[in-house]
Protein backbone atom coordinates (compact mmCIF):
# COMPACT_ATOMS: atom_id res chain seq x y z
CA UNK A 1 0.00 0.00 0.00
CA UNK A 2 1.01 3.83 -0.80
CA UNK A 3 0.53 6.25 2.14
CA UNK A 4 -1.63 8.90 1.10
CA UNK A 5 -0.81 11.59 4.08
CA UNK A 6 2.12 11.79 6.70
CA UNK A 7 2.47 14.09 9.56
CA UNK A 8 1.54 13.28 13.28
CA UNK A 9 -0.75 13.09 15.86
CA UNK A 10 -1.24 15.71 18.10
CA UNK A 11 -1.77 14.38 21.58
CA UNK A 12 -1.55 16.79 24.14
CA UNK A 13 2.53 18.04 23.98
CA UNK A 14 3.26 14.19 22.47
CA UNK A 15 3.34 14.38 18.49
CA UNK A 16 3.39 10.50 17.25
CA UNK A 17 4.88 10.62 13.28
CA UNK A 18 2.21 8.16 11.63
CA UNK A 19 1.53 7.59 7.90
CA UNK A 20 -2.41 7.03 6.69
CA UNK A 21 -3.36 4.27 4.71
CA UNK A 22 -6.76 3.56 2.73
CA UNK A 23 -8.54 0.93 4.87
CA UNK A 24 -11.23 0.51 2.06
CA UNK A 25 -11.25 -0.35 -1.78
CA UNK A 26 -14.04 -0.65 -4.30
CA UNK A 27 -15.57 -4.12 -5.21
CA UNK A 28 -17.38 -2.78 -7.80
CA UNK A 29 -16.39 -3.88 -11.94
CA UNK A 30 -14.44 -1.80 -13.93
CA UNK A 31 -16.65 -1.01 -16.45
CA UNK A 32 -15.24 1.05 -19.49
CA UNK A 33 -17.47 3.35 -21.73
CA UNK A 34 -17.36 2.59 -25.31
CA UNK A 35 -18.93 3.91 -28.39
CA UNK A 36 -21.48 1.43 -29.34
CA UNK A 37 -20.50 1.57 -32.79
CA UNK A 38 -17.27 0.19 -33.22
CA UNK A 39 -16.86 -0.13 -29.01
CA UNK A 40 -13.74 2.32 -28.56
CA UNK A 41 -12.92 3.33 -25.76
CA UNK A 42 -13.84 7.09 -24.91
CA UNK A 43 -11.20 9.11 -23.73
CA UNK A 44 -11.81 12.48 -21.76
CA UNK A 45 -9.46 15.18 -22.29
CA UNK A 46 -7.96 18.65 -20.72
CA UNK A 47 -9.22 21.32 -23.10
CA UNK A 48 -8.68 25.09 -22.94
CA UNK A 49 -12.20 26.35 -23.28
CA UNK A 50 -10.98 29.34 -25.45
CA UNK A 51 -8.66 27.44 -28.03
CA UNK A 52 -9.97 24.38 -27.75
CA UNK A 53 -6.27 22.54 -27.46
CA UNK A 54 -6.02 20.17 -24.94
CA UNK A 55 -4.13 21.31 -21.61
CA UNK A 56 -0.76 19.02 -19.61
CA UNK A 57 -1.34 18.45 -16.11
CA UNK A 58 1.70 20.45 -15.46
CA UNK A 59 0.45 23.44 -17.00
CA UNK A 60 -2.44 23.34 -14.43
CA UNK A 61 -3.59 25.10 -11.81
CA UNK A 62 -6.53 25.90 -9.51
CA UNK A 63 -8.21 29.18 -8.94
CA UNK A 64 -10.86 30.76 -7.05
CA UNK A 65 -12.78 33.40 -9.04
CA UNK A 66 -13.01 36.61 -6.99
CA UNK A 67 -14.16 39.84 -7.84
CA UNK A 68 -14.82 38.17 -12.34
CA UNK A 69 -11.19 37.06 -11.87
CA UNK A 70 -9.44 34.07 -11.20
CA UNK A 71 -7.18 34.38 -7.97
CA UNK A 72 -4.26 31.62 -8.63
CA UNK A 73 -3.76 28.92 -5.72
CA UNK A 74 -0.07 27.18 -5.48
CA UNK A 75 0.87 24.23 -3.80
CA UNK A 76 2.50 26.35 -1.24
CA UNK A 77 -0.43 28.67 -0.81
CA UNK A 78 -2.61 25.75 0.51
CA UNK A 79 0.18 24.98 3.42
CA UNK A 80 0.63 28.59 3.89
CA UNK A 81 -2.81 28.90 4.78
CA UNK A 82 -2.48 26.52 7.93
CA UNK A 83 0.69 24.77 8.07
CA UNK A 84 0.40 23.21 11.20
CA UNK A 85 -3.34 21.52 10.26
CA UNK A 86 -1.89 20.22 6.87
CA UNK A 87 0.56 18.29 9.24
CA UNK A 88 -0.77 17.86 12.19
CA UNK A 89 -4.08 15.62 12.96
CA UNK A 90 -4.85 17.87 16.61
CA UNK A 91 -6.84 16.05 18.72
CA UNK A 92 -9.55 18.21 20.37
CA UNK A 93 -11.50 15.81 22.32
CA UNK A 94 -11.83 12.48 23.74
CA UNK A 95 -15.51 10.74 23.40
CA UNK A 96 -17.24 7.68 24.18
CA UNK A 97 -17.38 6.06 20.08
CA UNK A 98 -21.27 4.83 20.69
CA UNK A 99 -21.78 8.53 20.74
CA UNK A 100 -20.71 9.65 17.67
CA UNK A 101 -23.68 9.30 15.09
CA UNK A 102 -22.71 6.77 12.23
CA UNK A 103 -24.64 9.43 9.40
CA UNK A 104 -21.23 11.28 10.44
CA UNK A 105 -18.92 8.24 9.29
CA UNK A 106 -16.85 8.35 5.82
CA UNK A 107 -13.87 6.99 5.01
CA UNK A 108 -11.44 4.37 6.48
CA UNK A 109 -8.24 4.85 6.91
CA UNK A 110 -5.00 2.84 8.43
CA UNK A 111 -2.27 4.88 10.64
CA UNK A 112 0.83 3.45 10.72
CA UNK A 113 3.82 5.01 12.56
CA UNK A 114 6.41 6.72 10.88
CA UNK A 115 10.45 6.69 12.24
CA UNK A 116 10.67 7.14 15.50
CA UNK A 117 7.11 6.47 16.50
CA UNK A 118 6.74 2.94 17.30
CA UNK A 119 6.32 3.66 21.02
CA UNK A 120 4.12 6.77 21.14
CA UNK A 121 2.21 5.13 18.70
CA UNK A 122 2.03 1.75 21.06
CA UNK A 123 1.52 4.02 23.82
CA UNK A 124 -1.89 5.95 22.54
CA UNK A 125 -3.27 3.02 20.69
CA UNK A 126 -3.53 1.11 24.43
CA UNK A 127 -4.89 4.07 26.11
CA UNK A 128 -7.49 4.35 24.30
CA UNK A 129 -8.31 0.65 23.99
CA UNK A 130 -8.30 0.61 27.94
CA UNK A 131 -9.80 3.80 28.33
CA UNK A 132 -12.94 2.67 25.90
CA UNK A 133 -12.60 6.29 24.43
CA UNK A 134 -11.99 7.43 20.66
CA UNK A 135 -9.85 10.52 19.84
CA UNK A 136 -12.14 13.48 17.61
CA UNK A 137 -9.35 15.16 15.93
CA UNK A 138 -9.08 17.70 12.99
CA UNK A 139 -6.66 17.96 9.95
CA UNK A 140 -5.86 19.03 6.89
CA UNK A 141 -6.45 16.62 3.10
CA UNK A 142 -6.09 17.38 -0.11
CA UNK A 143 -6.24 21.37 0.11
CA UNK A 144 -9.81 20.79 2.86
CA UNK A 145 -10.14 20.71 6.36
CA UNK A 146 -11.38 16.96 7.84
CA UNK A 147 -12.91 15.94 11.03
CA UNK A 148 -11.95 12.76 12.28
CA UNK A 149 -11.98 10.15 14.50
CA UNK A 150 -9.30 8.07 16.12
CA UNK A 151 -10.14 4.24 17.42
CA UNK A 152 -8.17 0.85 18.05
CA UNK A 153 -9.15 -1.90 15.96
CA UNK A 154 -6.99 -4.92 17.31
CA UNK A 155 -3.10 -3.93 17.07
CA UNK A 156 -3.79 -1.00 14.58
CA UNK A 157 -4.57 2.30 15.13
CA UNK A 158 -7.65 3.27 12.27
CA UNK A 159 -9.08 6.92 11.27
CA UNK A 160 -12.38 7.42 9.81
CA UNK A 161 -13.20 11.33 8.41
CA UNK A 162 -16.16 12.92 9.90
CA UNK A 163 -18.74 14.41 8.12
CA UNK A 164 -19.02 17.80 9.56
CA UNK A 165 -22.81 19.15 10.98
CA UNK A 166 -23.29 21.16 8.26
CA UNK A 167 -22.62 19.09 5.66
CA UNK A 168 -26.29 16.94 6.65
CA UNK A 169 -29.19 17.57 5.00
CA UNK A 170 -32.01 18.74 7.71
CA UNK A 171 -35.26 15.81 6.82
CA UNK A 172 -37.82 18.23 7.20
CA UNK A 173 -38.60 18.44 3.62
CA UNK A 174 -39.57 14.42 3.48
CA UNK A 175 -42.82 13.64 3.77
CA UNK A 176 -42.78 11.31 6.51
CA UNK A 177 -45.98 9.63 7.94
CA UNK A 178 -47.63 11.21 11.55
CA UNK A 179 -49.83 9.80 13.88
CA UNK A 180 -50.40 6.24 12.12
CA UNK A 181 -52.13 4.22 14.45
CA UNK A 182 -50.15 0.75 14.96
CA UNK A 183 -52.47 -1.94 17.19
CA UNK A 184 -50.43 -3.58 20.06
CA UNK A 185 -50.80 -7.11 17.99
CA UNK A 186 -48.93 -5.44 14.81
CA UNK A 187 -46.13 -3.97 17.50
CA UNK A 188 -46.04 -7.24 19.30
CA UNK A 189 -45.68 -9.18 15.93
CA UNK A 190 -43.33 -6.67 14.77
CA UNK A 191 -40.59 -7.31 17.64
CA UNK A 192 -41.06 -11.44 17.94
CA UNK A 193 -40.15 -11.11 13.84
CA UNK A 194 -37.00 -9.18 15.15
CA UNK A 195 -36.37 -10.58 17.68
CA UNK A 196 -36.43 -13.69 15.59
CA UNK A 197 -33.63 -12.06 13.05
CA UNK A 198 -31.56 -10.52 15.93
CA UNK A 199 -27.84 -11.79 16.01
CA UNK A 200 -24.40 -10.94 16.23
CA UNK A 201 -23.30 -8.45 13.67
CA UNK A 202 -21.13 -10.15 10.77
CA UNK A 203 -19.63 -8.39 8.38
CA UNK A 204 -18.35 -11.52 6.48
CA UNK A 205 -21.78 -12.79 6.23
CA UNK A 206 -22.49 -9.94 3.35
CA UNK A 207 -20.88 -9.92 -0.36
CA UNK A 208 -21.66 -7.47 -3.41
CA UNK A 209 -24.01 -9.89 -4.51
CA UNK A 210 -24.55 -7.57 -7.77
CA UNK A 211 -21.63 -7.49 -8.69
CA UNK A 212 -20.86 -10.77 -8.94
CA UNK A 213 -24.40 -11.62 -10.75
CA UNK A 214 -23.35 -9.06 -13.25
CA UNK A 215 -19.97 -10.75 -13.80
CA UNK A 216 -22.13 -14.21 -14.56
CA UNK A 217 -23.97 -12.44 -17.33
CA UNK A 218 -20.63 -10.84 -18.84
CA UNK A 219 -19.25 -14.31 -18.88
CA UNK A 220 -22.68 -15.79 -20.68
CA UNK A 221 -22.47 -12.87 -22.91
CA UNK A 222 -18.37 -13.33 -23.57
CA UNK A 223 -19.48 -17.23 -24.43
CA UNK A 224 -22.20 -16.34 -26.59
CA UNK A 225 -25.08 -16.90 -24.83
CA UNK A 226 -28.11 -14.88 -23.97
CA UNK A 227 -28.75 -14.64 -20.55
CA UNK A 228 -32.58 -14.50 -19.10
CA UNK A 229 -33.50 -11.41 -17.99
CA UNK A 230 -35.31 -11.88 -14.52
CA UNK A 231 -37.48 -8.85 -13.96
CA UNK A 232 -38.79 -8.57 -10.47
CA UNK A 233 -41.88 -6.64 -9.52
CA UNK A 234 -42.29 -5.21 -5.89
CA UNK A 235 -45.33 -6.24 -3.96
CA UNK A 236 -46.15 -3.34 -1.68
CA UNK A 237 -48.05 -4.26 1.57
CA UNK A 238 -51.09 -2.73 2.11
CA UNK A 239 -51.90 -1.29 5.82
CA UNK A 240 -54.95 -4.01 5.97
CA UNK A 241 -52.69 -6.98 5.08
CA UNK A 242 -49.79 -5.50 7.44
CA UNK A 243 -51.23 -8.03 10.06
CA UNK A 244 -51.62 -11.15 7.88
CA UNK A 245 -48.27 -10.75 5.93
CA UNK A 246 -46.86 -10.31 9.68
CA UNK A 247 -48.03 -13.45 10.91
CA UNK A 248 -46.88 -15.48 7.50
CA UNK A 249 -43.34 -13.83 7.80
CA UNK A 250 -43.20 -15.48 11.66
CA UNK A 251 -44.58 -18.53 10.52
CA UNK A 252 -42.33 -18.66 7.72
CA UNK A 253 -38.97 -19.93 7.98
CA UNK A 254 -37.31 -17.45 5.76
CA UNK A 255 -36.61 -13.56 6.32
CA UNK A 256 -39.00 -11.36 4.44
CA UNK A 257 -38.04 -9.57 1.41
């Protein structure tokens, strides 16, 4: 793996030189767009909107347009701006993880200590495995400001970016249902069928399922032969059969779709 950020941790006066790490990687197919004629490949390209020629990444920059004109950014500009947050991942609290909403939750990442930081590094990761607390932290990636939080997982320390408060849509614009009336045998039904499903969460259990039930059709199609087309039409339950498809899904020995 290729670190994609180094710095360190700031934790309190201690700064622990780490490395980050992806933790996650797409299992989706690598699908290529074609031209359906002849099926080349489609290439995008760099073009200057005003001649038209196409543009090398080292001639390249980015700009913010202030005033009708573009203001010109540098690599050094964007360190400038906060050096010590494009290096540093400050801790600024220390939080119990359950409380941390997971609509907050993006990215995985691995952090790996850098020279010099095996025992720092050691040294935080059991802390907060034996204080049962995660680290919220904030740092700079790519040229934007990330919240963050900082957990043990086993013998590694991991980082997953924050969504910050604002960046949640309010659901006040959904039209969501009030006052339905639910009858104490629908509710009771309702928890014996989850209680029925309840077990311990795991994550090996679930595949990309689609993905690899496309890949069985591009083979068919690779070999020649047509695949069937299974077209599925949703039943929706009406509120008068919500009891009666209740009591089949708890007599039935399969989860309900």
């Amino acid at each position: 793996m290729r670190a994609i950020w180094s710095g360190s941790i700031g934790f309190g006066l201690v700064n622990i030189p780490v490395k980050l790490f992806s933790a996650s990687q797409s299992s989706r197919l690598n699908l290529d767009m074609l031209d359906r004629r002849d099926h080349s490949r489609i290439r995008y390209q760099r073009v200057n909107e005003n001649t038209g020629k196409e543009v090398d990444w080292d001639d390249i920059v980015k700009g913010y347009m202030l005033d009708d004109e573009y203001v010109i950014l540098e690599e050094a500009d964007f360190e400038e701006a906060s050096p010590e947050k494009s290096k540093i991942i400050d801790i600024k609290d220390f939080v119990k993880e359950s409380e941390i909403d997971s609509m907050y939750f993006e990215a995985p990442y691995y952090v790996e200590p850098d020279k010099g930081g095996q025992k720092p590094y050691s040294l935080f990761l059991k802390a907060l495995e034996k204080s049962g607390k995660a680290g919220i932290a904030s740092f700079v990636m790519r040229t934007s400001e990330s919240l963050a939080v900082l957990r043990p997982k086993g013998d590694t320390l991991v980082l997953n970016k924050l969504r910050f408060e604002e960046e949640l849509r309010s659901p006040e614009d959904l039209n969501l249902p009030e006052k339905v009336k639910v009858s104490k045998a629908e509710m009771d039904m309702a928890l014996e069928l989850i209680d029925r499903y309840t077990t311990k969460f795991d994550i090996s259990k679930f595949k990309d399922e689609y993905s690899h039930d496309l890949m069985k059709i591009i083979k068919a199609k690779a070999s020649g032969k047509r695949p069937a087309i299974r077209k599925l039409k949703v039943q929706k339950t009406k509120s008068d059969d919500l009891l009666k498809q209740l009591k089949a899904s708890l007599k039935s020995g399969k989860k309900a779709s």
